[in-house]
PDB file of N, CA and C in Angstrom:
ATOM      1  N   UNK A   1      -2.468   2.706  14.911  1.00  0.00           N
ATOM      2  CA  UNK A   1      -2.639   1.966  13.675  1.00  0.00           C
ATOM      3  C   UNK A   1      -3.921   1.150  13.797  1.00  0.00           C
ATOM      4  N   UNK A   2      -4.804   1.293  12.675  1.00  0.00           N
ATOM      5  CA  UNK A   2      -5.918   0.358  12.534  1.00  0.00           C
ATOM      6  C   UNK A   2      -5.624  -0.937  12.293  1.00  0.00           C
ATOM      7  N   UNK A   3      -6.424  -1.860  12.658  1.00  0.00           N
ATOM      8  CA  UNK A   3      -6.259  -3.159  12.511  1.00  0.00           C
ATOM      9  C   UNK A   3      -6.763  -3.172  10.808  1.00  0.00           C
ATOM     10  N   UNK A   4      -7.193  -2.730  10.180  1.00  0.00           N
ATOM     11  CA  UNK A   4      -7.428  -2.568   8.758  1.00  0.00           C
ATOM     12  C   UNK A   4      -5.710  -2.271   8.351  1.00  0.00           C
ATOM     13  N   UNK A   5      -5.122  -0.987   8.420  1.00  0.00           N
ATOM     14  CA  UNK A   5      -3.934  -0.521   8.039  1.00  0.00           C
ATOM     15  C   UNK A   5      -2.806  -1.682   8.049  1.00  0.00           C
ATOM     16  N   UNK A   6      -2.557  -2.154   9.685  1.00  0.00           N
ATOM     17  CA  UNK A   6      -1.867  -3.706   9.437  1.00  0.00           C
ATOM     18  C   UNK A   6      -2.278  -4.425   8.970  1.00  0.00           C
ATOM     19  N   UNK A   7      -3.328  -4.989   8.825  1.00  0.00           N
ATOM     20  CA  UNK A   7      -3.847  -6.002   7.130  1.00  0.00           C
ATOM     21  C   UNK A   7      -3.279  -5.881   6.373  1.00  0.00           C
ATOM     22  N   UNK A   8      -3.774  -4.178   5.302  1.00  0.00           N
ATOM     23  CA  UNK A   8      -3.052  -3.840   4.337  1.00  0.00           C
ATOM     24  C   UNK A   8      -0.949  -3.775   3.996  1.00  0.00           C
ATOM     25  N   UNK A   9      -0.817  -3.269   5.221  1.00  0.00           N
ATOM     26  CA  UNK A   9       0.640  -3.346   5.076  1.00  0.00           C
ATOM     27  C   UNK A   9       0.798  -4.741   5.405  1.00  0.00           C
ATOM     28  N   UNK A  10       0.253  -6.316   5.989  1.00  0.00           N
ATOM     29  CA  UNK A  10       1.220  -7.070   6.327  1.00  0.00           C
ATOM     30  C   UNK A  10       0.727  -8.113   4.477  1.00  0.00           C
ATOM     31  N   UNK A  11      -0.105  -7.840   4.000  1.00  0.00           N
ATOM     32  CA  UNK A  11      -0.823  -8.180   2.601  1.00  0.00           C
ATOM     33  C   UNK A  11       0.402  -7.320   1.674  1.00  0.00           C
ATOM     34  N   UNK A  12       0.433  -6.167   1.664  1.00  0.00           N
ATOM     35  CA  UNK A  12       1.042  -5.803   0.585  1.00  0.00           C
ATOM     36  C   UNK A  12       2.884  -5.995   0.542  1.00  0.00           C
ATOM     37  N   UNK A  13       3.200  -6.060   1.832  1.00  0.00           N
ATOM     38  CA  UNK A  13       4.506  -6.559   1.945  1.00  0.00           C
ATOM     39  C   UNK A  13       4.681  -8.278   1.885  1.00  0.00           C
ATOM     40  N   UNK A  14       3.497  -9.573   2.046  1.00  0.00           N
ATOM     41  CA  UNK A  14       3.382 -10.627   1.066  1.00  0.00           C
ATOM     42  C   UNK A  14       3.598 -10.422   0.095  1.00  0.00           C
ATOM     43  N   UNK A  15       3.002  -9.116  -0.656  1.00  0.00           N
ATOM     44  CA  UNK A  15       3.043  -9.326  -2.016  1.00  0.00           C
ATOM     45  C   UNK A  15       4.209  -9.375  -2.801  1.00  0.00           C
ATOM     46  N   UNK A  16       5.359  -8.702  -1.917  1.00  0.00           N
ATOM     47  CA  UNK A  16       6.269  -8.020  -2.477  1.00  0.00           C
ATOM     48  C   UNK A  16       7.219  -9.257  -2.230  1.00  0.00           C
ATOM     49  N   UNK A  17       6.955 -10.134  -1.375  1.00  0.00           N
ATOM     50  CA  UNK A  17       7.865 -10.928  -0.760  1.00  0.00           C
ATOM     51  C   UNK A  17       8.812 -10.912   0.077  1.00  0.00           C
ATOM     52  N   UNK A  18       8.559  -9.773   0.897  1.00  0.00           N
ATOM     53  CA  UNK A  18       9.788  -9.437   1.430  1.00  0.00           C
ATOM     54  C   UNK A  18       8.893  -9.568   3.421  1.00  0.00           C
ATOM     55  N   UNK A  19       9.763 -10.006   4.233  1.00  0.00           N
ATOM     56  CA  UNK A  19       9.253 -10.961   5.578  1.00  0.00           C
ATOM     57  C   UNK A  19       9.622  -8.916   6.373  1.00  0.00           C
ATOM     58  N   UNK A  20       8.270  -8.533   7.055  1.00  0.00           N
ATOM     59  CA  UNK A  20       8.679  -7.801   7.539  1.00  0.00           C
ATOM     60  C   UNK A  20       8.309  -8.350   9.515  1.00  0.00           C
ATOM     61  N   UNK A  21       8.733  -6.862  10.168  1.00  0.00           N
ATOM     62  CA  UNK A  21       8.179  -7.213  11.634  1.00  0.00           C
ATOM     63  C   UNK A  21       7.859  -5.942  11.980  1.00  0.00           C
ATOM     64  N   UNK A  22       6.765  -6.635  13.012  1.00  0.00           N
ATOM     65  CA  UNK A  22       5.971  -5.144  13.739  1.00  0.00           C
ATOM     66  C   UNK A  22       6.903  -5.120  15.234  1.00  0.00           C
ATOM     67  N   UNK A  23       7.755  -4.000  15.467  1.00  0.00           N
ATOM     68  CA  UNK A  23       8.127  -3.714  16.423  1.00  0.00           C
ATOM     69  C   UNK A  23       7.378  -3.250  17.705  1.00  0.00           C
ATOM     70  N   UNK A  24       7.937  -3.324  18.877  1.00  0.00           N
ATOM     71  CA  UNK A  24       6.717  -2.698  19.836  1.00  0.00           C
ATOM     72  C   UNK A  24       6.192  -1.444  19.592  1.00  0.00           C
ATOM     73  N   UNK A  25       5.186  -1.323  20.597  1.00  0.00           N
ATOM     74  CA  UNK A  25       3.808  -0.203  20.274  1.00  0.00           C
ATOM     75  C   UNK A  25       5.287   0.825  20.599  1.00  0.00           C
ATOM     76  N   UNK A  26       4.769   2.112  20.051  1.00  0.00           N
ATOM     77  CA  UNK A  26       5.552   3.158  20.178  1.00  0.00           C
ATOM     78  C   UNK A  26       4.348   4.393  19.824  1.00  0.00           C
ATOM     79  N   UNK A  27       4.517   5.759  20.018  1.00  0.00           N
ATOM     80  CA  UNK A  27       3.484   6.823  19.981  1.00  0.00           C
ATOM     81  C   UNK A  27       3.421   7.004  17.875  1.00  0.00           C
ATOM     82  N   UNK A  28       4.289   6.044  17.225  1.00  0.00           N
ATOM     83  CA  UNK A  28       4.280   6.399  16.482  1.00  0.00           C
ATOM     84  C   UNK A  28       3.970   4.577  15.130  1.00  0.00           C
ATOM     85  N   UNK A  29       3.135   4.102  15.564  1.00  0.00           N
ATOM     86  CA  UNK A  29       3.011   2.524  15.379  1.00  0.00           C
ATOM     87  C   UNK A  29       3.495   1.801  13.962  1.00  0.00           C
ATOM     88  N   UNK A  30       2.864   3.002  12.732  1.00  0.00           N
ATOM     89  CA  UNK A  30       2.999   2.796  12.131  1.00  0.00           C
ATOM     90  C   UNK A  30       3.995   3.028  10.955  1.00  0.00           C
ATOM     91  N   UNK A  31       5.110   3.846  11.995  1.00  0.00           N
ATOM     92  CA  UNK A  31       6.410   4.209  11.279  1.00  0.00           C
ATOM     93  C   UNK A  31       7.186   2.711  11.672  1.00  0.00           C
ATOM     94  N   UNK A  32       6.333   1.850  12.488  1.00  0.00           N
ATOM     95  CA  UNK A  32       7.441   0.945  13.309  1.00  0.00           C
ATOM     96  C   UNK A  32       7.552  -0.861  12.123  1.00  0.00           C
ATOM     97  N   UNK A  33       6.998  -0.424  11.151  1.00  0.00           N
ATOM     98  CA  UNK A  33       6.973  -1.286  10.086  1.00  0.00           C
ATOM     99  C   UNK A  33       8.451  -1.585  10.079  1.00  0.00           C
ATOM    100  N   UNK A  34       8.962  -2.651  10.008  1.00  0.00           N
ATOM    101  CA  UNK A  34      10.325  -2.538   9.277  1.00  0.00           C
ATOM    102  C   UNK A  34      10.696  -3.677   8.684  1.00  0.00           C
ATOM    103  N   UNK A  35      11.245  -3.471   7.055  1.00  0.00           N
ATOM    104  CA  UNK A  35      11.590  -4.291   5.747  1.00  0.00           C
ATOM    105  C   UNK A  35      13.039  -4.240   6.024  1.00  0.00           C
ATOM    106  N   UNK A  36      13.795  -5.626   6.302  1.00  0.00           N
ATOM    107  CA  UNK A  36      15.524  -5.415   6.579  1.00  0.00           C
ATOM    108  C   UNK A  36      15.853  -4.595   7.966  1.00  0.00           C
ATOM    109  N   UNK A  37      16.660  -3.435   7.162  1.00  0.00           N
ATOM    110  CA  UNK A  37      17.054  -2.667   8.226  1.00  0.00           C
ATOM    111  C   UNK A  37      16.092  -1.114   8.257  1.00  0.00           C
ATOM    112  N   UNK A  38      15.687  -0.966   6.807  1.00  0.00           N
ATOM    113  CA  UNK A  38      14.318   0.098   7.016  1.00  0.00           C
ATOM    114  C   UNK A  38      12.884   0.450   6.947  1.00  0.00           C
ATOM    115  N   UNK A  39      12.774   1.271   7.625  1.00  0.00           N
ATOM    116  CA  UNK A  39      11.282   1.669   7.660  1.00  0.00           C
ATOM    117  C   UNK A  39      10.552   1.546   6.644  1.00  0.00           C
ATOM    118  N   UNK A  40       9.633   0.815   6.652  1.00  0.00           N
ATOM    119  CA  UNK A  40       8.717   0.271   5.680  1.00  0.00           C
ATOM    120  C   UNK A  40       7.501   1.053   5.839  1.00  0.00           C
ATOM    121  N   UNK A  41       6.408   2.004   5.234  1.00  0.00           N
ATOM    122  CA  UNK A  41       5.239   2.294   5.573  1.00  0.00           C
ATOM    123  C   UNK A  41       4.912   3.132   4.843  1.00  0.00           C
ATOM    124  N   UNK A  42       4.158   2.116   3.108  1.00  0.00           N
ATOM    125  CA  UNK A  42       3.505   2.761   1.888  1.00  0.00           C
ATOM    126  C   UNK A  42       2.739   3.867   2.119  1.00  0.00           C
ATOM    127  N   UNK A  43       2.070   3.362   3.670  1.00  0.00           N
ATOM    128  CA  UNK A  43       0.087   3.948   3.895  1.00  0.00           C
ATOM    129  C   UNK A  43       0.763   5.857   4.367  1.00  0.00           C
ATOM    130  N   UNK A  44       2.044   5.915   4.738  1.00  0.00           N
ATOM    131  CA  UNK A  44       2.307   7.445   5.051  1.00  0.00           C
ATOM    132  C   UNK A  44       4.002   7.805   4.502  1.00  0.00           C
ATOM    133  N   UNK A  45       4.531   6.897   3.454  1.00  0.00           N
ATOM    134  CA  UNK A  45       5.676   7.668   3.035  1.00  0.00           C
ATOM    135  C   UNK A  45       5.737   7.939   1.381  1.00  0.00           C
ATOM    136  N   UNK A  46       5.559   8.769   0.384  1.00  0.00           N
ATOM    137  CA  UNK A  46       5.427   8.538  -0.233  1.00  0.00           C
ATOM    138  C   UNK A  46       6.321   7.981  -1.605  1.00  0.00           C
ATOM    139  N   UNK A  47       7.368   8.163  -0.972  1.00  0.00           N
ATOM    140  CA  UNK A  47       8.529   7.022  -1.886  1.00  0.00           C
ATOM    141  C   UNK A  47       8.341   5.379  -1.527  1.00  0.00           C
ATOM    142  N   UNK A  48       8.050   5.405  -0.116  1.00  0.00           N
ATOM    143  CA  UNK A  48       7.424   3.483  -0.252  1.00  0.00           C
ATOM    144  C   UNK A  48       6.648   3.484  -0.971  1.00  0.00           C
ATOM    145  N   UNK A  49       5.613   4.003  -1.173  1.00  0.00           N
ATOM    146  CA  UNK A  49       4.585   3.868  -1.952  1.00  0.00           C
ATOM    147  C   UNK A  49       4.769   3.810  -3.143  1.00  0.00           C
ATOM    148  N   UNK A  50       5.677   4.752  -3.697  1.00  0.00           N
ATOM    149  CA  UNK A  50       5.980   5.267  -5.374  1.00  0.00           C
ATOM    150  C   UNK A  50       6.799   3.898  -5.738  1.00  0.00           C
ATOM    151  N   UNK A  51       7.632   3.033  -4.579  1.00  0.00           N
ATOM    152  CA  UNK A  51       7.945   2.182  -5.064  1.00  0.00           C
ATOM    153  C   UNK A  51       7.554   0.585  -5.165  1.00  0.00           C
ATOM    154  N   UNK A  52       6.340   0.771  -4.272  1.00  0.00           N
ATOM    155  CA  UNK A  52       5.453  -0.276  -4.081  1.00  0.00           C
ATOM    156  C   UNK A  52       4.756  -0.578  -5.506  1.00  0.00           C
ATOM    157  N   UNK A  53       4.606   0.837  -6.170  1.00  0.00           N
ATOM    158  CA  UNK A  53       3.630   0.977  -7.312  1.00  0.00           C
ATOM    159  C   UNK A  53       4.288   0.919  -9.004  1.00  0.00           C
ATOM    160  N   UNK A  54       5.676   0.766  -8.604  1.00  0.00           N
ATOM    161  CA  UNK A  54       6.648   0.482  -9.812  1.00  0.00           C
ATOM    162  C   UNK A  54       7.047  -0.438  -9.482  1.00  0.00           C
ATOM    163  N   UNK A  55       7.435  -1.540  -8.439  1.00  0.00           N
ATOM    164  CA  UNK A  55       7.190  -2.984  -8.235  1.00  0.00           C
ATOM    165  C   UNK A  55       6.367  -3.844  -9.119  1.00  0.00           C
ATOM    166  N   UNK A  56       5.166  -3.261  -8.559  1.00  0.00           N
ATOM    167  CA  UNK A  56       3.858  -4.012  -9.710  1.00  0.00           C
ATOM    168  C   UNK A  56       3.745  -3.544 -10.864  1.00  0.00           C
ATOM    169  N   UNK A  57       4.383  -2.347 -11.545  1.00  0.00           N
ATOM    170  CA  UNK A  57       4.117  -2.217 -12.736  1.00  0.00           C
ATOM    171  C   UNK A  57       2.491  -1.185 -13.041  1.00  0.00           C
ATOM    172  N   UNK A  58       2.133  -0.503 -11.680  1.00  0.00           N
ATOM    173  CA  UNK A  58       0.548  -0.101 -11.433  1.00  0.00           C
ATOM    174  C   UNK A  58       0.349   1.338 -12.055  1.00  0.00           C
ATOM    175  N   UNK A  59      -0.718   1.226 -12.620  1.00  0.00           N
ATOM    176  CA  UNK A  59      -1.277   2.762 -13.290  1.00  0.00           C
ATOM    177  C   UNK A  59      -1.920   3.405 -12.234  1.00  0.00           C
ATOM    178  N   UNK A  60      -1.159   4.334 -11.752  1.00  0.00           N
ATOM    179  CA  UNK A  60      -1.460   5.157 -10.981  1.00  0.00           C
ATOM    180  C   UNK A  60      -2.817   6.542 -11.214  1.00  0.00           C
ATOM    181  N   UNK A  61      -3.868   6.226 -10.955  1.00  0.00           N
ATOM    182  CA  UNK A  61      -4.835   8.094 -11.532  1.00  0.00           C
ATOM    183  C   UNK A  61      -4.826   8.885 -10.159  1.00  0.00           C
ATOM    184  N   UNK A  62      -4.872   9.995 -10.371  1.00  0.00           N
ATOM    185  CA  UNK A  62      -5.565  10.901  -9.888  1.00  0.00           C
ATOM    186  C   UNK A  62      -6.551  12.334 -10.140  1.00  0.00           C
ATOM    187  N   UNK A  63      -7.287  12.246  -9.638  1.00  0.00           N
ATOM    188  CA  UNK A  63      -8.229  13.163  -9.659  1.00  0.00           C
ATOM    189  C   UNK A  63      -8.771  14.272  -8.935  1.00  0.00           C
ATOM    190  N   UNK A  64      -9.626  15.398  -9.088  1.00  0.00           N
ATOM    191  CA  UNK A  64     -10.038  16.135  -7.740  1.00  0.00           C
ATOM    192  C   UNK A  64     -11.097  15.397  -6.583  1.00  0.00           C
ATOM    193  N   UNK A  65     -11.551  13.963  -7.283  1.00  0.00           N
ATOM    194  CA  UNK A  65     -12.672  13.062  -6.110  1.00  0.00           C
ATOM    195  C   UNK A  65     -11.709  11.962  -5.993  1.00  0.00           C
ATOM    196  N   UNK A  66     -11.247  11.418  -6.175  1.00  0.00           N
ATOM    197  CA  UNK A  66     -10.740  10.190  -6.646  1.00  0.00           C
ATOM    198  C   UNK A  66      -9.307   9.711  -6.545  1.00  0.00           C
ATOM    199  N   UNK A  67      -8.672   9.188  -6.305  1.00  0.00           N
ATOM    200  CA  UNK A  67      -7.397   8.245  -6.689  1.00  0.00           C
ATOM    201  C   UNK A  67      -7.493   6.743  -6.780  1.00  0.00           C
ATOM    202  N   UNK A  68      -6.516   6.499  -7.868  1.00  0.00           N
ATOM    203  CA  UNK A  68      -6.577   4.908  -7.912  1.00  0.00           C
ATOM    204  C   UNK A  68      -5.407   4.339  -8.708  1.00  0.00           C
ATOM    205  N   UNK A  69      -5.508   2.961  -8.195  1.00  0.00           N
ATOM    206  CA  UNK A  69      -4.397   2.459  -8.779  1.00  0.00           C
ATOM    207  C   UNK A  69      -4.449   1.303  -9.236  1.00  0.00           C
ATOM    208  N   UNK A  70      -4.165   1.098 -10.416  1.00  0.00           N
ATOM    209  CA  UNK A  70      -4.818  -0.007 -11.371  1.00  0.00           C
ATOM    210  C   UNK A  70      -3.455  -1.342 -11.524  1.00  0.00           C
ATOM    211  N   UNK A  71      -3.784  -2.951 -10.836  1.00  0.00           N
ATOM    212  CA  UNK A  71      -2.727  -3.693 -11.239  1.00  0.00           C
ATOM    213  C   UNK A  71      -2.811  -3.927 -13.159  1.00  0.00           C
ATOM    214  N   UNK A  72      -1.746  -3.939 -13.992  1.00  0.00           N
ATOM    215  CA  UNK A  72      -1.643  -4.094 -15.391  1.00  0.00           C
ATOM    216  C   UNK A  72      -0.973  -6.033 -15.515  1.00  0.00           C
ATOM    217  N   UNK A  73      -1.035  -6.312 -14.562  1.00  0.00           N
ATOM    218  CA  UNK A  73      -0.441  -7.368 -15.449  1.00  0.00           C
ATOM    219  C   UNK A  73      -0.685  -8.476 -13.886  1.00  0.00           C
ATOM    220  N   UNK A  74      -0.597  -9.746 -14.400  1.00  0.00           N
ATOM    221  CA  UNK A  74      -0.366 -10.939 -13.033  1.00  0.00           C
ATOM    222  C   UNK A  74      -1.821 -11.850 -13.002  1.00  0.00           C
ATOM    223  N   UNK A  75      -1.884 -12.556 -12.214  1.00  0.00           N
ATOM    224  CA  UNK A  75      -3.413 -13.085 -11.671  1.00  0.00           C
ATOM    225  C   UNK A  75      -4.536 -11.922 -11.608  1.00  0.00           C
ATOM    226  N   UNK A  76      -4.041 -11.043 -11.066  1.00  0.00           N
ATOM    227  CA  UNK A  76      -5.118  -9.633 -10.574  1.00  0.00           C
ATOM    228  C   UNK A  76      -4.996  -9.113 -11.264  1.00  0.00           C
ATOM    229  N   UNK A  77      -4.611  -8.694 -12.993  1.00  0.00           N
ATOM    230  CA  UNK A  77      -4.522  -7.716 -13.902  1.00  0.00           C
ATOM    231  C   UNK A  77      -6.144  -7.534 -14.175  1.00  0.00           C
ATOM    232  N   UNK A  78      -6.263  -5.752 -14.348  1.00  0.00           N
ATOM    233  CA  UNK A  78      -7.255  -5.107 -14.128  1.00  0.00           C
ATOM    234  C   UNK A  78      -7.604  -4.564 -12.748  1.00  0.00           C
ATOM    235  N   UNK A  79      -7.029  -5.317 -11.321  1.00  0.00           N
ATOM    236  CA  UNK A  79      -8.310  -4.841 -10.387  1.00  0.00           C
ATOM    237  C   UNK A  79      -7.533  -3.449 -10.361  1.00  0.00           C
ATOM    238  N   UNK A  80      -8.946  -2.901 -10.025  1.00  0.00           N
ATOM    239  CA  UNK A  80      -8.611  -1.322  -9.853  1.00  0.00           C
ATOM    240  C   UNK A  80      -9.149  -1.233  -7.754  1.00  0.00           C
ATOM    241  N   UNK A  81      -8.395   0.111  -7.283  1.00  0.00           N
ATOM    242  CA  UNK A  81      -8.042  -0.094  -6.028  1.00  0.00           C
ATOM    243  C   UNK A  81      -8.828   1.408  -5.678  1.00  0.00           C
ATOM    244  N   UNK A  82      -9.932   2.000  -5.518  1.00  0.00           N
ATOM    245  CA  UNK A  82     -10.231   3.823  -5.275  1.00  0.00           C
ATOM    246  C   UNK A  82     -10.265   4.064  -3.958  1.00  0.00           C
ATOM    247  N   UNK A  83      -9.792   5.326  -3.953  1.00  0.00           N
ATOM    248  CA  UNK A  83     -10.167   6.194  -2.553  1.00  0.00           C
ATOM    249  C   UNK A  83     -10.613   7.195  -2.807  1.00  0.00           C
ATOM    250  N   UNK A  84     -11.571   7.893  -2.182  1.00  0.00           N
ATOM    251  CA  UNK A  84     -11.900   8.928  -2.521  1.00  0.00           C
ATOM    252  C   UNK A  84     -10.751  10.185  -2.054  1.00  0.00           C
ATOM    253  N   UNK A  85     -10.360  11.180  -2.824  1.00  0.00           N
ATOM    254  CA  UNK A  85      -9.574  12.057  -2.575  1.00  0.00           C
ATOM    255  C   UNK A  85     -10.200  13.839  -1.337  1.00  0.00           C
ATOM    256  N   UNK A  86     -11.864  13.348  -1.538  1.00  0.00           N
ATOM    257  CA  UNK A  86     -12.139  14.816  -1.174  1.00  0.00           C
ATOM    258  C   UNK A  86     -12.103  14.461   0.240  1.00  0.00           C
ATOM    259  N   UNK A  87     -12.134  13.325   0.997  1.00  0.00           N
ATOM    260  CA  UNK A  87     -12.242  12.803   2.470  1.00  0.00           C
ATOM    261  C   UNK A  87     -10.785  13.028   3.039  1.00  0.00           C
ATOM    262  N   UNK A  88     -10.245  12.547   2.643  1.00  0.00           N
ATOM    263  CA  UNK A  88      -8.455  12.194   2.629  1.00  0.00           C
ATOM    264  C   UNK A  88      -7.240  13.033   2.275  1.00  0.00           C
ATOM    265  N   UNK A  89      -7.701  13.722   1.184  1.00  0.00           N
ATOM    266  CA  UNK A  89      -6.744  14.371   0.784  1.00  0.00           C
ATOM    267  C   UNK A  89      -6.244  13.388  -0.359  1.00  0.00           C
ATOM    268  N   UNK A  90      -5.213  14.346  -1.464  1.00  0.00           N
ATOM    269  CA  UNK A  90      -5.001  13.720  -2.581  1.00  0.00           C
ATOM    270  C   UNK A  90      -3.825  12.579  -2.387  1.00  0.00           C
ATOM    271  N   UNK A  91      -2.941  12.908  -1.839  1.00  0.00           N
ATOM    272  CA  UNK A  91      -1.569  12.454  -1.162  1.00  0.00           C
ATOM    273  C   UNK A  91      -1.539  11.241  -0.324  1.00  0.00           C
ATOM    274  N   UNK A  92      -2.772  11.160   0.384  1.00  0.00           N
ATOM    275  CA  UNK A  92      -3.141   9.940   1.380  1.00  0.00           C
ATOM    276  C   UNK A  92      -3.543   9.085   0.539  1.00  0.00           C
ATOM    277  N   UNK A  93      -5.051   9.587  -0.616  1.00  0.00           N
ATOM    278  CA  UNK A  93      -5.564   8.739  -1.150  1.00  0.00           C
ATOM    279  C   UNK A  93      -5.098   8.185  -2.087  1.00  0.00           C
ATOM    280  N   UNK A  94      -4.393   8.535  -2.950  1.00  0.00           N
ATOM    281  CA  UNK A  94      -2.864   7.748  -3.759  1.00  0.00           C
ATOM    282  C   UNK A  94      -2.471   6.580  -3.156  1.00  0.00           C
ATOM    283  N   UNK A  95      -1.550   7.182  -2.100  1.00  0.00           N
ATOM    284  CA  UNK A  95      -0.934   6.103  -1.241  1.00  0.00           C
ATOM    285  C   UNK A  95      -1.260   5.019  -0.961  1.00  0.00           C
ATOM    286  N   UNK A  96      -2.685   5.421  -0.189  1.00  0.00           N
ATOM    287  CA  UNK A  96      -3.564   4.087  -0.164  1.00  0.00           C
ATOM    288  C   UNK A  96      -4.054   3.143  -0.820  1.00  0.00           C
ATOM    289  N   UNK A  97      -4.307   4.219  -1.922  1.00  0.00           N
ATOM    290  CA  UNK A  97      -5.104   3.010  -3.644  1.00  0.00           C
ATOM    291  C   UNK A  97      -4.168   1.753  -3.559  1.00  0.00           C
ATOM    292  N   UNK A  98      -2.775   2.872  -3.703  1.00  0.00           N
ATOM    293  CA  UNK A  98      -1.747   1.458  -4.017  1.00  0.00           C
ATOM    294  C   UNK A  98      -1.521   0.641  -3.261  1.00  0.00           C
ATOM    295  N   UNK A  99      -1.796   0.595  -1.726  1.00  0.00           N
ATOM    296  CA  UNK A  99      -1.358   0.188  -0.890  1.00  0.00           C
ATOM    297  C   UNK A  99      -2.319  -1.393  -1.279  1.00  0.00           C
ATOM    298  N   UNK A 100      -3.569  -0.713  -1.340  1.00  0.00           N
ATOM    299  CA  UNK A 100      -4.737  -1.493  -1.494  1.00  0.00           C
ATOM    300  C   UNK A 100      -4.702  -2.658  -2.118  1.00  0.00           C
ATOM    301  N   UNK A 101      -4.175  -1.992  -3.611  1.00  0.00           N
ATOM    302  CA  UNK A 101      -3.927  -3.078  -4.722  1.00  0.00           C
ATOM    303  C   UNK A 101      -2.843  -3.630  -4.280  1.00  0.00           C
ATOM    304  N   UNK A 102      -1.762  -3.840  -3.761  1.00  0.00           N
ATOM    305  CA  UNK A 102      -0.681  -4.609  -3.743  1.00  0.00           C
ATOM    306  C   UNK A 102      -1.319  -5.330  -2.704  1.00  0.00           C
ATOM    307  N   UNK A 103      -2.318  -5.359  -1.449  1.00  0.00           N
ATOM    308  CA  UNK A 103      -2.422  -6.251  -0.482  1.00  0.00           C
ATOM    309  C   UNK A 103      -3.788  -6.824  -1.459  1.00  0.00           C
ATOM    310  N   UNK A 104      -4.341  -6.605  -2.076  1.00  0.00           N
ATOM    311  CA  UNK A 104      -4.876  -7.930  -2.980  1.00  0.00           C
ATOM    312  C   UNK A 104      -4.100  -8.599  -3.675  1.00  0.00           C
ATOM    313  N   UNK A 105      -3.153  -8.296  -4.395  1.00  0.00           N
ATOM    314  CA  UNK A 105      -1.999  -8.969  -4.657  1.00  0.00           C
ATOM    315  C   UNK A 105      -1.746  -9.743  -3.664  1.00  0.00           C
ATOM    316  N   UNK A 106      -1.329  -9.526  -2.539  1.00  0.00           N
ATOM    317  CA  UNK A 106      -0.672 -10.609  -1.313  1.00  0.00           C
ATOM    318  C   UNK A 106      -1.906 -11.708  -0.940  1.00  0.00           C
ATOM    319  N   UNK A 107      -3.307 -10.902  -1.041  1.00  0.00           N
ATOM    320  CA  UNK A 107      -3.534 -12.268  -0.594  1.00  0.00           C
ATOM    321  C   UNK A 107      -4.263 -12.971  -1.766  1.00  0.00           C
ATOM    322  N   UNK A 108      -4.048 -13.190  -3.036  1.00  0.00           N
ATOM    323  CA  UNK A 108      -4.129 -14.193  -3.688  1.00  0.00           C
ATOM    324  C   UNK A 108      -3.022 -14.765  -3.645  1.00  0.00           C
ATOM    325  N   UNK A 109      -1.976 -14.687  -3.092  1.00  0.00           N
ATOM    326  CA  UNK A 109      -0.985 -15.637  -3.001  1.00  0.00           C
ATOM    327  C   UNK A 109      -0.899 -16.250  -2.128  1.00  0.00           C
ATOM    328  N   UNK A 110      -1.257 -17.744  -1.902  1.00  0.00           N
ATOM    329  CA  UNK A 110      -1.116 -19.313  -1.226  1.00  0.00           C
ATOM    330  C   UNK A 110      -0.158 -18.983   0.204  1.00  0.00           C
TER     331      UNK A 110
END
């Protein structure tokens, strides 16, 4: 796991409000997110994600260059979040947009 990736996941799970913990290193780091009793990890599952992104209420695009995910409403209504899709793949870069926008969400919050 990048020290960027835990940013984003420990920002976008602020956002959500919900107190997570990083368990020890394991060959697999970033499955080791965990919200309650489950696995938490927007940046590679794509139902966390799908529900990270109906949380906020977020307009999801995609494209053949492009994905993004737009907050609609709050302090941050408008920011838009891109990844490029031709680097990444379409599936990653989704994931991530949103991931993105919800950890700007977290850290405008105090």
């Amino acid at each position: 796991m990048t020290e960027t990736d835990q940013g984003l996941l420990e920002m976008a799970a602020k956002a959500t409000g919900r107190k997570t913990t990083l368990l020890p290193p394991s060959p697999t780091p970033i499955r080791d997110w965990v919200h309650g009793d489950d696995d938490w990890d927007p940046l590679t599952n794509d139902g966390d994600a799908l529900r990270l992104a109906s949380h906020f209420c977020m307009l999801v695009n995609t494209g053949p260059c492009e994905a993004s995910a737009s907050t609609i409403d709050g302090v941050l209504r408008g920011f838009v979040a891109r990844e490029e899709t031709i680097v990444q793949g379409q599936d990653e870069a989704v994931r991530r947009a949103i991931v993105r926008a919800a950890a700007e969400i977290g850290r405008a919050i105090p």
